[in-house]
Protein backbone atom coordinates (compact mmCIF):
# COMPACT_ATOMS: atom_id res chain seq x y z
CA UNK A 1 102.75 129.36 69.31
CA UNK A 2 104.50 126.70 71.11
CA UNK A 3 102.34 124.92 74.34
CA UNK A 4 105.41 125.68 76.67
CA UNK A 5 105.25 129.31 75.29
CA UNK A 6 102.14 129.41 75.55
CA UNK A 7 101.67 128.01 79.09
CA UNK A 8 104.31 130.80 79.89
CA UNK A 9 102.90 133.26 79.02
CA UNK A 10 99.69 132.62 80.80
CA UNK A 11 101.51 132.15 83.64
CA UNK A 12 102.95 135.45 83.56
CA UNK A 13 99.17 137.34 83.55
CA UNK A 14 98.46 134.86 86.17
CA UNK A 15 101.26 136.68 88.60
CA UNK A 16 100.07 140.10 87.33
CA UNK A 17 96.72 139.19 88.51
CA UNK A 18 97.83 137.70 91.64
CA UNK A 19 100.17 140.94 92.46
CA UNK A 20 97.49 142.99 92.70
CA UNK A 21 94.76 140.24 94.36
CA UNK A 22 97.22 138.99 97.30
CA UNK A 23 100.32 141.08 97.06
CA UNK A 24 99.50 144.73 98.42
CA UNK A 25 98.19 143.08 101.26
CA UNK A 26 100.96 140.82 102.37
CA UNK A 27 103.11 143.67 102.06
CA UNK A 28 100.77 145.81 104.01
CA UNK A 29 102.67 148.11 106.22
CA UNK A 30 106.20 149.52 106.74
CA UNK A 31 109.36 148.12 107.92
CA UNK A 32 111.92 149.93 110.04
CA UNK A 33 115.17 149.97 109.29
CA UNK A 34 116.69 147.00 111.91
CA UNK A 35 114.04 144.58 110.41
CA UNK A 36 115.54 145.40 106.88
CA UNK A 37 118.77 144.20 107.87
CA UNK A 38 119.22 140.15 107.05
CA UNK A 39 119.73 137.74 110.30
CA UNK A 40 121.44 134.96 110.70
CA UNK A 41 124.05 133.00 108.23
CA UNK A 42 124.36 134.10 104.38
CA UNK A 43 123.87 131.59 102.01
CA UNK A 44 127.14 130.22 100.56
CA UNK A 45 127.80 131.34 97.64
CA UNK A 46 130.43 129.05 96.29
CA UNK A 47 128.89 125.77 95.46
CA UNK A 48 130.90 122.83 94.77
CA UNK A 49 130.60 120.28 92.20
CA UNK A 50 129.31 117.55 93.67
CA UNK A 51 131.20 113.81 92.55
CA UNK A 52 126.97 112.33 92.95
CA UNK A 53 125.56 112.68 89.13
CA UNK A 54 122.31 113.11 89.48
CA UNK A 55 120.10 111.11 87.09
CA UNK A 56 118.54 113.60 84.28
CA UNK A 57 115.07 115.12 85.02
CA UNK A 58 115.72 115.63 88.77
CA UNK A 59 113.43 117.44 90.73
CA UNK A 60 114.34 120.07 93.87
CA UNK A 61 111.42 119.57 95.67
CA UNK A 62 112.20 121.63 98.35
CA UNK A 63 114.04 125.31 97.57
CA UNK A 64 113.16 128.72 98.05
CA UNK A 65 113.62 131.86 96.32
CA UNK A 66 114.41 135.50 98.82
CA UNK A 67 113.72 138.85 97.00
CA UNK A 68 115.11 140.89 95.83
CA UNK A 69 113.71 142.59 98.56
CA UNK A 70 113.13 145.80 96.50
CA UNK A 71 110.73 143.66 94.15
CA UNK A 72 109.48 141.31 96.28
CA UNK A 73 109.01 142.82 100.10
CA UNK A 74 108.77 140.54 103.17
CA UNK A 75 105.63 140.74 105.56
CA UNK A 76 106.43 143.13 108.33
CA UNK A 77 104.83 140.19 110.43
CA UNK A 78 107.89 138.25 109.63
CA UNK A 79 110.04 136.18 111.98
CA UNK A 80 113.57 137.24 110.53
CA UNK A 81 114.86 138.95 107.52
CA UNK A 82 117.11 136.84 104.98
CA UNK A 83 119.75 137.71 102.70
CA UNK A 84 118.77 138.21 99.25
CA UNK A 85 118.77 135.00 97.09
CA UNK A 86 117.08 135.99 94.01
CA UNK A 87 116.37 134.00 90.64
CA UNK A 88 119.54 134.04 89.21
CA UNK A 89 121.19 132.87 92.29
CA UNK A 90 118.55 130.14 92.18
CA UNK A 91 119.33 128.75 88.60
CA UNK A 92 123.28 128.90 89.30
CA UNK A 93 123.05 127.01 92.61
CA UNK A 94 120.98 124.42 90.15
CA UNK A 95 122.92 124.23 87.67
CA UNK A 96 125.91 123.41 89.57
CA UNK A 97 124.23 120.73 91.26
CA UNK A 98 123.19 119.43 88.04
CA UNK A 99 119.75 119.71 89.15
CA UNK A 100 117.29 120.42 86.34
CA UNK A 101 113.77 121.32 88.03
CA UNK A 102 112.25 122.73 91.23
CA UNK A 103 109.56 123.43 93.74
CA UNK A 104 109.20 126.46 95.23
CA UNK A 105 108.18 126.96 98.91
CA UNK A 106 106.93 130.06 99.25
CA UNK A 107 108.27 130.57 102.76
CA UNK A 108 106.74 132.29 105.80
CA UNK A 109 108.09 135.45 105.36
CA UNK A 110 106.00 136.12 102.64
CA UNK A 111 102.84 135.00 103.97
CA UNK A 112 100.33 134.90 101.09
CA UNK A 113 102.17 136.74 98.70
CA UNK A 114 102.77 134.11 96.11
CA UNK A 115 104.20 136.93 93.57
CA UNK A 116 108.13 135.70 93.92
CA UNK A 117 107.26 131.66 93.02
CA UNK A 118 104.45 132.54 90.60
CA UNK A 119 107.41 134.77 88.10
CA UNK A 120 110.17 131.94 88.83
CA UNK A 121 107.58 129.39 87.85
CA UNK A 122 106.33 131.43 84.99
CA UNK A 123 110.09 132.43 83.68
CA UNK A 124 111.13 128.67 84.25
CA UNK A 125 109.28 127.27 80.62
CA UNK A 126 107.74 124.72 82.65
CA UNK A 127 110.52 123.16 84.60
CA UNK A 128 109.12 124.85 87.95
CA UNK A 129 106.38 124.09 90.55
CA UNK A 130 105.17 125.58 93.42
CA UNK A 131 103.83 125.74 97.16
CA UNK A 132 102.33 128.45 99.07
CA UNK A 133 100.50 129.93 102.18
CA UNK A 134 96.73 129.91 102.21
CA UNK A 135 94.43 130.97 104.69
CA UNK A 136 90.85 132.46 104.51
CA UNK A 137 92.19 135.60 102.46
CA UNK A 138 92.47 134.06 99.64
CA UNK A 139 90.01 133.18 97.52
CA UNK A 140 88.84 130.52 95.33
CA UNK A 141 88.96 132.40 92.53
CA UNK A 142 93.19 133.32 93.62
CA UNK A 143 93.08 129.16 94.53
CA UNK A 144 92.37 128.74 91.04
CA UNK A 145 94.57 131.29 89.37
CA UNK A 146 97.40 129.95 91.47
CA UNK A 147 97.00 126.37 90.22
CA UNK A 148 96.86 127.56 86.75
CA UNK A 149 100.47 129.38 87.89
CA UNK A 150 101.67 125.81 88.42
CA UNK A 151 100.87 126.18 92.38
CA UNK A 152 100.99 122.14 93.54
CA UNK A 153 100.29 122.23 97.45
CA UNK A 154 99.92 124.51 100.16
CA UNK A 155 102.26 124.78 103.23
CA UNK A 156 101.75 125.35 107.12
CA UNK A 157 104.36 126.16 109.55
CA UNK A 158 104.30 124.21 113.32
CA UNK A 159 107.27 125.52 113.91
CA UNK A 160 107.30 127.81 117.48
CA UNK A 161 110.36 129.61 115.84
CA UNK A 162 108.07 130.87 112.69
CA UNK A 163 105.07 131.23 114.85
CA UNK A 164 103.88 128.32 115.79
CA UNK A 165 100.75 126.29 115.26
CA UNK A 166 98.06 127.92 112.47
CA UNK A 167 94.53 128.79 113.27
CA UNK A 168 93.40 124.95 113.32
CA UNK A 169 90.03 126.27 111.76
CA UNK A 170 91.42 127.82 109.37
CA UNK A 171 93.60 125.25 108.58
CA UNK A 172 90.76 122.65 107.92
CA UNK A 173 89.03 124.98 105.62
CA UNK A 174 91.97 125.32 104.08
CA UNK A 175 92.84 121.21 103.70
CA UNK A 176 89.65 121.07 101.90
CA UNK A 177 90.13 124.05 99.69
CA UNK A 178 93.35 122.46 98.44
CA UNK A 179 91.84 119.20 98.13
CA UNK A 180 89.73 120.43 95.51
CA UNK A 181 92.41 121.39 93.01
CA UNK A 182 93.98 118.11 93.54
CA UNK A 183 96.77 119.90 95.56
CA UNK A 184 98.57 118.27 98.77
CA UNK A 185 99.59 119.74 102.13
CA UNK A 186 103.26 120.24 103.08
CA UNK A 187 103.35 120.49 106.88
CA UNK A 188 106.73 121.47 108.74
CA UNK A 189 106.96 120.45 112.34
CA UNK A 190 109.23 120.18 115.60
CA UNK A 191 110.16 116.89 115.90
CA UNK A 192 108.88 116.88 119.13
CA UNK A 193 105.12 117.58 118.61
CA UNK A 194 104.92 114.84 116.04
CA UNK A 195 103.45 112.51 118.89
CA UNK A 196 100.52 115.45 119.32
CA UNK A 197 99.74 115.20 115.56
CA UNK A 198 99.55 111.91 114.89
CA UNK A 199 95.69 111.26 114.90
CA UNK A 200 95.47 114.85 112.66
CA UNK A 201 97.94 113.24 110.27
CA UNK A 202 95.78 109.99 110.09
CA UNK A 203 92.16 112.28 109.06
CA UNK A 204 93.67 114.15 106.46
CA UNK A 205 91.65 113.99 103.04
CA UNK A 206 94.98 114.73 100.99
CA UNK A 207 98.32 113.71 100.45
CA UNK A 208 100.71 115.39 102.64
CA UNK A 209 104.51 115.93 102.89
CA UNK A 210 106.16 116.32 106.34
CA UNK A 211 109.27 118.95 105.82
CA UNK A 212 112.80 117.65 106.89
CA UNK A 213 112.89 114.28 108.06
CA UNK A 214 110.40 115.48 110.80
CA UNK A 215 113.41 117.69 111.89
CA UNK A 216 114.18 114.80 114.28
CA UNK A 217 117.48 115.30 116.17
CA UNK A 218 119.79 112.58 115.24
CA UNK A 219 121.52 112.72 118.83
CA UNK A 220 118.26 110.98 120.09
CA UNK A 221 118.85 107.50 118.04
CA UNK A 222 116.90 105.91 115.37
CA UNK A 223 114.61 104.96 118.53
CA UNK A 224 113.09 108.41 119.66
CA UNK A 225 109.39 108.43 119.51
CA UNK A 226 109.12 111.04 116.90
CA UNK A 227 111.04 109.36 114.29
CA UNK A 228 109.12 105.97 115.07
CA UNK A 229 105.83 107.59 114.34
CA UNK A 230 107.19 109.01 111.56
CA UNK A 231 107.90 105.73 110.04
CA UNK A 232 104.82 104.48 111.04
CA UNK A 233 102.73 106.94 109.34
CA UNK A 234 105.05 106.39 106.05
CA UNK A 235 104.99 102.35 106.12
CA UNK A 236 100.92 102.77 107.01
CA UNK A 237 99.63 105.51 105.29
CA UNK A 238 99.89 105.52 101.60
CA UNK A 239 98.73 109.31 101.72
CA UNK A 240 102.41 110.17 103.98
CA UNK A 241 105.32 111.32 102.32
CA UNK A 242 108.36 112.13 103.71
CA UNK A 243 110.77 114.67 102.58
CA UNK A 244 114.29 113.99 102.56
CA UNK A 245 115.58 117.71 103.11
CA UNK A 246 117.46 118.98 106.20
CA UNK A 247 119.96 116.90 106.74
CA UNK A 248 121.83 119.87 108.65
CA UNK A 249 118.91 120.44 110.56
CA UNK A 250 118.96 116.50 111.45
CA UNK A 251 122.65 116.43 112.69
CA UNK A 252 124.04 116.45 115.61
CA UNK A 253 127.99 116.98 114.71
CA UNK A 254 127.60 119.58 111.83
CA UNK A 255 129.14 119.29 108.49
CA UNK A 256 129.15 116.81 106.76
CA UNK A 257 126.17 115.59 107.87
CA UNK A 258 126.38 112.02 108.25
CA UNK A 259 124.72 111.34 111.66
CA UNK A 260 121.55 111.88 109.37
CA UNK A 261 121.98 109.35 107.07
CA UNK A 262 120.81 106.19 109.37
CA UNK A 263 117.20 108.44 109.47
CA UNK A 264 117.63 108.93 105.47
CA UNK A 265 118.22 105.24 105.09
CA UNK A 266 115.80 103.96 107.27
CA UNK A 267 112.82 105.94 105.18
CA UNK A 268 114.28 104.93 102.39
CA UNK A 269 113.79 101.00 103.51
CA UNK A 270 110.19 102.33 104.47
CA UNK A 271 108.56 103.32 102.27
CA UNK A 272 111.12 104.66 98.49
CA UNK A 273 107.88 105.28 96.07
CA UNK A 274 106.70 107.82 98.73
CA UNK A 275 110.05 110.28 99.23
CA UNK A 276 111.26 112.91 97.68
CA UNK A 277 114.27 115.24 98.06
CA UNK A 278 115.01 118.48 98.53
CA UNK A 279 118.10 120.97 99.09
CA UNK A 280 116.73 123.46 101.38
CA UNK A 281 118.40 126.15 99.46
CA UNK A 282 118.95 129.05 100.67
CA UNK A 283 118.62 127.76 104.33
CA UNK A 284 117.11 129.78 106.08
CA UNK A 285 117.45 129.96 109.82
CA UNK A 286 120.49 127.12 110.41
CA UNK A 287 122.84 127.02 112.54
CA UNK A 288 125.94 125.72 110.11
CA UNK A 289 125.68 126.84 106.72
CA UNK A 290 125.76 123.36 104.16
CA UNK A 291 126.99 123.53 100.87
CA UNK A 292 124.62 122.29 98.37
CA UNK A 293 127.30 120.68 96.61
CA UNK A 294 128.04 118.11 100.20
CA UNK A 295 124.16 118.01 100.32
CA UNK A 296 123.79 116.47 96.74
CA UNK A 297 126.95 113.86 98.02
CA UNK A 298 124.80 112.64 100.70
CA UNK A 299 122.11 111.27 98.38
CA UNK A 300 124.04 108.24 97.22
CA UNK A 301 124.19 107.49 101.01
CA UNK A 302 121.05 107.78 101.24
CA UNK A 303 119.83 105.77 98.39
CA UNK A 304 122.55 103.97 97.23
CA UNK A 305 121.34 101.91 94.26
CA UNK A 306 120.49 104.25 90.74
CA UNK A 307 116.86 102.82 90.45
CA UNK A 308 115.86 104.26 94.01
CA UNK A 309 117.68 107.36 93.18
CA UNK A 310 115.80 108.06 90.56
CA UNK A 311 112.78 106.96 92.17
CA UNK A 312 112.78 109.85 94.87
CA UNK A 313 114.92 112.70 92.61
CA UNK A 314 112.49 112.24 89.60
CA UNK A 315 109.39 109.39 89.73
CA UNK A 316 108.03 110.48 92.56
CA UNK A 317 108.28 114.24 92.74
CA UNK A 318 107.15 114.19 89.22
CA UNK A 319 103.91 112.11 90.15
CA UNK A 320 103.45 114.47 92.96
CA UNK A 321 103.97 117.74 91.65
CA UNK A 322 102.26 116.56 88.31
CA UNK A 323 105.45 117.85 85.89
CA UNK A 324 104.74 117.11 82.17
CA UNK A 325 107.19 114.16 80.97
């Protein structure tokens, strides 16, 4: 048998074992019929060719996966309720972005059911990651099943719109959990409690990712104090990365998106070995739905020279997220 057959396959009894470990109680409970119904903006479905190539081996570091709800219920302790964006949505979207692998986020909805990225990553024959929710429910012995799933990091939500600040407890216990597997911490923030976490930042034992450019508005100038600690922490901190993902969360004038490429650039100036990208796909929760194909278009404006491109779309990610070459 094959290694990459072989790896997928083990995979696969991985997410049996982990459906039954952390599934039933995610899903724990019943949801009424007006939480069933999606909120906010589909996902569009009609994805353009972008005119950016991207270089070959390019990593997605920052894409989710939504149901089918059927297979894959939501907590009922959700926050919304999103359309369905399944699999084979997933690889289309990819495809025509001429995007070849991914990271799952396992987003908030889920909480610690890991069941939806743990089959993508096992049906992907290795060209899938992942990142999920932890807390104190889960235990080592899941930890380790996970990272034998492909599982790379774990994931907390600042965000007063998902729920706002974690159990900080629990949230050390979990840093150091992670740390043992070699895994690193993807934190998503409001721009505007940046400032408050600055010395946490500094202590962590791991590497971490901050989610979206730090969600900084771009209306407040390359000057606000958010997105000047943020490239502090990036120039100084060799354990910061940054992820370039959000763009339409950045801007301030809507599609397409160019108020958020000075903030793009001036990371990219920062600190290039330590960013990666990501398309936010489905995007969840925005207030103008992107196209992925006018996302992927931005990146040359980002980065405009092929070896940084490559740099943040493949080197890095693939250093990161430990992909086989």
């Amino acid at each position: 048998m094959k290694r990459r057959e072989a790896l997928t396959r083990m995979a696969g009894a991985v997410g049996a074992t982990l459906a039954a470990a952390t599934g039933v109680r995610a899903a724990d409970g019943a949801d009424d019929a007006k939480k069933l119904t999606p909120s906010g903006l589909a996902p569009d479905r009609n994805t353009r060719t972008p005119g950016f190539k991207a270089p070959p081996g390019s990593i997605d570091t920052h894409c989710h996966i939504f149901g089918p709800a059927a297979r894959y219920p939501y907590s009922p302790k959700r926050s919304y309720t999103p359309f369905d964006a399944g699999l084979d949505d997933f690889r289309e979207v990819h495809a025509k972005m001429g995007i070849e692998h991914a990271v799952i986020v396992n987003p908030s909805l889920y909480d610690i059911d890991a069941r939806v990225a743990v089959d993508a990553i096992a049906a992907s024959g290795g060209r899938y990651r992942g990142v999920v929710n932890i807390d104190d429910r889960v235990s080592d012995a899941e930890l380790d099943a996970l990272h034998k799933a492909g599982i790379r990091g774990c994931r907390f939500n600042f965000v007063k719109h998902l729920g706002g600040f974690p159990d900080m407890a629990v949230f050390d216990r979990s840093v150091k959990r992670a740390a043992r597997l070699g895994w690193h911490v993807v934190l998503h923030f409001d721009a505007k409690d940046l400032p408050d976490f600055y010395p946490l930042l500094d202590g962590l034992p791991v590497p971490y990712i901050i989610d979206h450019m730090g969600r900084v508005p771009a209306r407040d100038g390359l000057d606000q104090k958010p997105f000047k600690i943020l490239v502090d922490l990036l120039q100084r901190d060799k354990k910061c990365y940054v992820k370039l993902s959000g763009a339409d969360r950045v801007s301030s004038t809507g599609t397409p998106f160019h108020d958020a490429v000075p903030f793009a650039r001036r990371l990219v100036e920062t600190a290039a070995d330590r960013l990666v990208w990501g398309s936010d796909w489905p995007h969840p929760n925005v207030k103008t739905m992107p196209n992925d194909g006018d996302l992927v278009d931005l990146i040359p404006l980002f980065a405009p020279d092929a070896q940084t491109q490559k740099q943040i779309l493949v080197d890095n990610p693939m250093r990161l997220y430990q992909f086989e070459a």
